[in-house]
PDB file of N, CA and C in Angstrom:
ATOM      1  N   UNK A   1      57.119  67.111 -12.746  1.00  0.00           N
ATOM      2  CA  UNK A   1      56.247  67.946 -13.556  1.00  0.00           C
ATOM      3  C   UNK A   1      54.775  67.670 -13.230  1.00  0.00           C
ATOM      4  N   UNK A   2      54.641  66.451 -12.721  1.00  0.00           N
ATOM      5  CA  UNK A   2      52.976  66.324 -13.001  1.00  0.00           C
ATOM      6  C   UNK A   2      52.724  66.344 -11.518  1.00  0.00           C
ATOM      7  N   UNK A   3      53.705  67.095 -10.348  1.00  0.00           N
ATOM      8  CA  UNK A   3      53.269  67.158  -8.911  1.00  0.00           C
ATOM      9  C   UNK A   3      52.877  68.471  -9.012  1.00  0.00           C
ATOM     10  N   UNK A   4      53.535  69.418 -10.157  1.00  0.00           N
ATOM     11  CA  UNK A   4      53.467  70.646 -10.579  1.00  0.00           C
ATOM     12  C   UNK A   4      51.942  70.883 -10.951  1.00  0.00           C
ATOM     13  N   UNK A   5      51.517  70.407 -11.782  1.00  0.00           N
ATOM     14  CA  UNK A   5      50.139  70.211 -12.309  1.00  0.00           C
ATOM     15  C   UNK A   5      49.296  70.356 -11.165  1.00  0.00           C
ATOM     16  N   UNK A   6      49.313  68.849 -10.260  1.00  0.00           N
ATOM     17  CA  UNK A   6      48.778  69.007  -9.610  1.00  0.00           C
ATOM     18  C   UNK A   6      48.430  70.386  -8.110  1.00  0.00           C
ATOM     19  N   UNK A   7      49.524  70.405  -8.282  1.00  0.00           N
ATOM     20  CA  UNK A   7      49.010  71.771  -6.469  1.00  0.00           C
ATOM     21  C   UNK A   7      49.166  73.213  -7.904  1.00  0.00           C
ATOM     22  N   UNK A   8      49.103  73.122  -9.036  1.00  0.00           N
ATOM     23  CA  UNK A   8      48.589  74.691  -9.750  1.00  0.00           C
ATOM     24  C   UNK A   8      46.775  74.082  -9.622  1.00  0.00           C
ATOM     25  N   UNK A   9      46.861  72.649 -10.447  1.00  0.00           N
ATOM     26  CA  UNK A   9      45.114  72.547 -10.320  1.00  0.00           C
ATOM     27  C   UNK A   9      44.486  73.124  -8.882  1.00  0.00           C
ATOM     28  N   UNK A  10      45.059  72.594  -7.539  1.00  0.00           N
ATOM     29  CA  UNK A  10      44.368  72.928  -6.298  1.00  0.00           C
ATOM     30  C   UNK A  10      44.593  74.068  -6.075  1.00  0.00           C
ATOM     31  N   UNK A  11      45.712  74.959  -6.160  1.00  0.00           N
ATOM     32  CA  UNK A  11      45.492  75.984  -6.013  1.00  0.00           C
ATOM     33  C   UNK A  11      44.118  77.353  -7.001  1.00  0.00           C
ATOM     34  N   UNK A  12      43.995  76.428  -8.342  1.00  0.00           N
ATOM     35  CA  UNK A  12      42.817  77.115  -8.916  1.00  0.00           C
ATOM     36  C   UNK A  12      41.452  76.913  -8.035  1.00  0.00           C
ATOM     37  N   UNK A  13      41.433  75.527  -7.791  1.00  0.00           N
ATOM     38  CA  UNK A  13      40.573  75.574  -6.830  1.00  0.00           C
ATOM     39  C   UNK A  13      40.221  76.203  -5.777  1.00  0.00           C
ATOM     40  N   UNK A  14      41.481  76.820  -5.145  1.00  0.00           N
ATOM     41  CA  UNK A  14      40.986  77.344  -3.707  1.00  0.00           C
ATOM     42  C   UNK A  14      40.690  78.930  -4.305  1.00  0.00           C
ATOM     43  N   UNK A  15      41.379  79.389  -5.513  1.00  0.00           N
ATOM     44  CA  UNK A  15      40.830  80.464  -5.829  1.00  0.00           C
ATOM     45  C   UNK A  15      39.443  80.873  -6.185  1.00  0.00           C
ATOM     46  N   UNK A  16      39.084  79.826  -6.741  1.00  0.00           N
ATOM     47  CA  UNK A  16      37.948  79.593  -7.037  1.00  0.00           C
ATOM     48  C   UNK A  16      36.904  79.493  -5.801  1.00  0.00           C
ATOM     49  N   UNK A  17      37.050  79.180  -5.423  1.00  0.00           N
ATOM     50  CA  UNK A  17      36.002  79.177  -3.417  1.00  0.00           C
ATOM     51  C   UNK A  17      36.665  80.698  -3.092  1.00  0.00           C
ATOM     52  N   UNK A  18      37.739  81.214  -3.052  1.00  0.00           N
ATOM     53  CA  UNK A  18      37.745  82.533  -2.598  1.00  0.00           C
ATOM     54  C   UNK A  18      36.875  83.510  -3.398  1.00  0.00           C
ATOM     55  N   UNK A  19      36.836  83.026  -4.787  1.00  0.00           N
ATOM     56  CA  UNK A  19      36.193  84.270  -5.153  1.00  0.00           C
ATOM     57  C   UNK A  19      34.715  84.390  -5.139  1.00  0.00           C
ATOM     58  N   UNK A  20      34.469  82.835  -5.047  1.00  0.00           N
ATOM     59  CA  UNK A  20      32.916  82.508  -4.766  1.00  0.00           C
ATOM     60  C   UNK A  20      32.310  83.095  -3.237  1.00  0.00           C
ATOM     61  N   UNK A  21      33.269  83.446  -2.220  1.00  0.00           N
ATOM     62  CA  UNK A  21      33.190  83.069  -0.909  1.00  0.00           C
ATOM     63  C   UNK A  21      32.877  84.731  -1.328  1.00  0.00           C
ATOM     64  N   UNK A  22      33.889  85.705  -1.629  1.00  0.00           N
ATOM     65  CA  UNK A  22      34.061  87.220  -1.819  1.00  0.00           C
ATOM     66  C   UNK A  22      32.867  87.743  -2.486  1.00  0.00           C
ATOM     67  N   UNK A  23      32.259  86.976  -3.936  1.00  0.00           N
ATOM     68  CA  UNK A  23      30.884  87.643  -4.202  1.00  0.00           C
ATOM     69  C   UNK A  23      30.045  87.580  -3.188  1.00  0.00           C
ATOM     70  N   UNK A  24      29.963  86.609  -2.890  1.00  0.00           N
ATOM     71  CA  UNK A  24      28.741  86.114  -1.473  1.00  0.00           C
ATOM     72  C   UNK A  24      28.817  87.802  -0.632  1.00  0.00           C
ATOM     73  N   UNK A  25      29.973  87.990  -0.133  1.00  0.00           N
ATOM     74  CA  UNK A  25      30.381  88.856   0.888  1.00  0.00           C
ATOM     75  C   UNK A  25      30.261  90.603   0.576  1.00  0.00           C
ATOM     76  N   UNK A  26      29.974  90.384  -1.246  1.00  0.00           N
ATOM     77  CA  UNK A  26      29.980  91.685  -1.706  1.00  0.00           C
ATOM     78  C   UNK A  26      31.000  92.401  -1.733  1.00  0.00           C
ATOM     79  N   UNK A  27      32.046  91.267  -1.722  1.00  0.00           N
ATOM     80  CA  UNK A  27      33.542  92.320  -2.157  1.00  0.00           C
ATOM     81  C   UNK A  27      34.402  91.753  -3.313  1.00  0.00           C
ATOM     82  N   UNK A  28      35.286  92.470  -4.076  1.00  0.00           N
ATOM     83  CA  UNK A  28      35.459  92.014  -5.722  1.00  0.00           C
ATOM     84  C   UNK A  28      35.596  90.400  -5.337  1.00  0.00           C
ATOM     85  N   UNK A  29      35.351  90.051  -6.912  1.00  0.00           N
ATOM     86  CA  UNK A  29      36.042  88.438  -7.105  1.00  0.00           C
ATOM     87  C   UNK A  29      37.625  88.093  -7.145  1.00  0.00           C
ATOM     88  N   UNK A  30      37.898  88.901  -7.921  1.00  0.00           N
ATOM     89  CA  UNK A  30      39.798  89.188  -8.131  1.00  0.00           C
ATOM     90  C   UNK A  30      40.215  88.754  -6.539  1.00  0.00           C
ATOM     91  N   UNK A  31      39.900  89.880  -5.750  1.00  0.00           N
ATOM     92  CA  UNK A  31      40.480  89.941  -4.415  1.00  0.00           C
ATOM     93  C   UNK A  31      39.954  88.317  -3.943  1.00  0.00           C
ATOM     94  N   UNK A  32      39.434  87.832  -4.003  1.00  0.00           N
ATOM     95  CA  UNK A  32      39.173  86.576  -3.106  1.00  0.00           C
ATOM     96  C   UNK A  32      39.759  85.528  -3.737  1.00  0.00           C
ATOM     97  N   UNK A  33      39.619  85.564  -5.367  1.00  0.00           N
ATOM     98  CA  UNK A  33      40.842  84.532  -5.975  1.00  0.00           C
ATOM     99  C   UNK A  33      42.044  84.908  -5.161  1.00  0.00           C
ATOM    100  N   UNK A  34      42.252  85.501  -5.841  1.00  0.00           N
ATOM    101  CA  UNK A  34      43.784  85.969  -5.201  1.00  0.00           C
ATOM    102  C   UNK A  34      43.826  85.216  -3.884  1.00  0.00           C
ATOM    103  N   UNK A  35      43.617  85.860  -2.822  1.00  0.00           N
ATOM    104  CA  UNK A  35      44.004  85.064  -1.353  1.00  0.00           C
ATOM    105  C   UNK A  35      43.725  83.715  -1.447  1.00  0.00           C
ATOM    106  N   UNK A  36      42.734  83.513  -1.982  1.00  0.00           N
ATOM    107  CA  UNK A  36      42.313  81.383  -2.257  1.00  0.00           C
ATOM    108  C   UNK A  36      44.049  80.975  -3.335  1.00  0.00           C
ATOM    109  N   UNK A  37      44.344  81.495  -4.119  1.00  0.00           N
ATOM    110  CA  UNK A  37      45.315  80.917  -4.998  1.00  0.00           C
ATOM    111  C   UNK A  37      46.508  81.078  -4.401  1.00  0.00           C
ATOM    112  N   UNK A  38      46.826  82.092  -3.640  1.00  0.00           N
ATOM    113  CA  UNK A  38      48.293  82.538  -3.435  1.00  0.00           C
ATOM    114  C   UNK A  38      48.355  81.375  -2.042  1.00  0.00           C
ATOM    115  N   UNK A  39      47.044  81.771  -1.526  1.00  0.00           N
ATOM    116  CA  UNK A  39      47.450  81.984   0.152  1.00  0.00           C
ATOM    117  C   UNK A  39      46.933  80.081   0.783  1.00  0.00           C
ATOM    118  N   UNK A  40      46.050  79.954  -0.544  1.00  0.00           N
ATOM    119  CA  UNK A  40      45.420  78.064  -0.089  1.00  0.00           C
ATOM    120  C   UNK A  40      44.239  78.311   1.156  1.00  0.00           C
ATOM    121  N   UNK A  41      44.654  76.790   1.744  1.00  0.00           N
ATOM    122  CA  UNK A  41      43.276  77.363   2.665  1.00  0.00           C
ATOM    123  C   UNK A  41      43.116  78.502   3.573  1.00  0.00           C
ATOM    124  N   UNK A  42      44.674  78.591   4.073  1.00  0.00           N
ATOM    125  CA  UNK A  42      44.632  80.016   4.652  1.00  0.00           C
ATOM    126  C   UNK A  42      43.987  81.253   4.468  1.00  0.00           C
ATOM    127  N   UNK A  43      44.075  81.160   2.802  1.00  0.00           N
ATOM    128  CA  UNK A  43      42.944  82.061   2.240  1.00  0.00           C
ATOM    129  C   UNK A  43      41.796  82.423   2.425  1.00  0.00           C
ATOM    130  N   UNK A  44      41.968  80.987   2.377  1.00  0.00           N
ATOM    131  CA  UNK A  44      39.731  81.090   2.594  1.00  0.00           C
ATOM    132  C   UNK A  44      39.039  81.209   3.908  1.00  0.00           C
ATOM    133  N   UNK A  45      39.861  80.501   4.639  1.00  0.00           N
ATOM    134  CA  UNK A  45      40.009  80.923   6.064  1.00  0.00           C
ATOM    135  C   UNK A  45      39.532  82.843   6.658  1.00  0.00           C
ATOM    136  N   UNK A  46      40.935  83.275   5.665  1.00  0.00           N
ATOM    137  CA  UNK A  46      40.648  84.781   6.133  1.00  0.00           C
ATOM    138  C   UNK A  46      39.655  85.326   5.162  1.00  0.00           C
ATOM    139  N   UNK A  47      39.153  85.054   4.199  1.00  0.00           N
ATOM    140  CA  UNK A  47      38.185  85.691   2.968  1.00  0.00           C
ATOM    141  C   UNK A  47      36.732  85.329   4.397  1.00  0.00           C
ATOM    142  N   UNK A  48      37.222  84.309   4.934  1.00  0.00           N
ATOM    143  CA  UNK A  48      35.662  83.915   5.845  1.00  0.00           C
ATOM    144  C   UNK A  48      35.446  85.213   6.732  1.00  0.00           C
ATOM    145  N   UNK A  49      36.734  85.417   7.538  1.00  0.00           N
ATOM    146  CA  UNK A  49      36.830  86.505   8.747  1.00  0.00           C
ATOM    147  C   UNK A  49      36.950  87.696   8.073  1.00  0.00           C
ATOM    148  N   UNK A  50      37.133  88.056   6.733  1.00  0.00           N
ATOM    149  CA  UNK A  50      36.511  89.310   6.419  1.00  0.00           C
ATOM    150  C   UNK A  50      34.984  90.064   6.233  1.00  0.00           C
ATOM    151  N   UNK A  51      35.093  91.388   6.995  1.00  0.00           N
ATOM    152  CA  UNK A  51      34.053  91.931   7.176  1.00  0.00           C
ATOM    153  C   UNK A  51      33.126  91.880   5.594  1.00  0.00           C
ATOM    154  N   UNK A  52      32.035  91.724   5.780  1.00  0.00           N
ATOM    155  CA  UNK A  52      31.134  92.045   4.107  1.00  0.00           C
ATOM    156  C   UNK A  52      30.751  93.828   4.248  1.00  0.00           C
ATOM    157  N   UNK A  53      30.950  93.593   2.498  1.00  0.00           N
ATOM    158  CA  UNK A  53      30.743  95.279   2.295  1.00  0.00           C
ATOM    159  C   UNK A  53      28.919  95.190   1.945  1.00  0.00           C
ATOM    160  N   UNK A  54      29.112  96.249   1.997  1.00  0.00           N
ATOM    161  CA  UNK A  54      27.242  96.762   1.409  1.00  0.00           C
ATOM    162  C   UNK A  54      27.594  97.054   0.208  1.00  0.00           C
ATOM    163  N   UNK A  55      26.382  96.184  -0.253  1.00  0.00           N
ATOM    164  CA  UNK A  55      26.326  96.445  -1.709  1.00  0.00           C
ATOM    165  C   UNK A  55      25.228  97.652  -2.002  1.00  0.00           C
ATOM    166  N   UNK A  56      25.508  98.540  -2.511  1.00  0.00           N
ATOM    167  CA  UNK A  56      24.855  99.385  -3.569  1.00  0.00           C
ATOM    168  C   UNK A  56      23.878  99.452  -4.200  1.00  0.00           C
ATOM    169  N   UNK A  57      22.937  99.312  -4.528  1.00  0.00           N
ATOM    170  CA  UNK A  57      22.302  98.745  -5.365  1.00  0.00           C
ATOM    171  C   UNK A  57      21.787 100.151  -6.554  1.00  0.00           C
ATOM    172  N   UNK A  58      21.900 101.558  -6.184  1.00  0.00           N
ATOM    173  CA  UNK A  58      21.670 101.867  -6.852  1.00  0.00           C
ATOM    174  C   UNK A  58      22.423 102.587  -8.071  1.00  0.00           C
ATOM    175  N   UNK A  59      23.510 101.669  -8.016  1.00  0.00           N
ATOM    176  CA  UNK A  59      24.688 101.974  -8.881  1.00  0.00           C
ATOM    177  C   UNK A  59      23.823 101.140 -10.270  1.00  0.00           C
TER     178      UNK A  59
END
């Protein structure tokens, strides 16, 4: 149970850098958790090699 704990804690973590990594990049936060939580470093890995969107600004 408490090996359980542990890789849900790291996996919040890596979601957490994905979604940090995804605002940076100007694309949702959701989407970059997501690949950081599901996917680990692999995630963040590819959140890196994704293209950045243009942000808008006059929305």
């Amino acid at each position: 149970m408490q090996s359980l704990t542990i890789v849900f804690a790291i996996a919040i973590v890596f979601g957490a850098l994905g979604a940090y990594l995804a605002e940076k990049k100007g694309r949702k936060h959701y989407e970059g958790f997501l690949l950081g939580f599901l996917f680990g470093f692999l995630g963040i890995i590819l959140e890196l090699f994704l293209p950045s969107k243009k942000i808008d600004k006059n929305k």
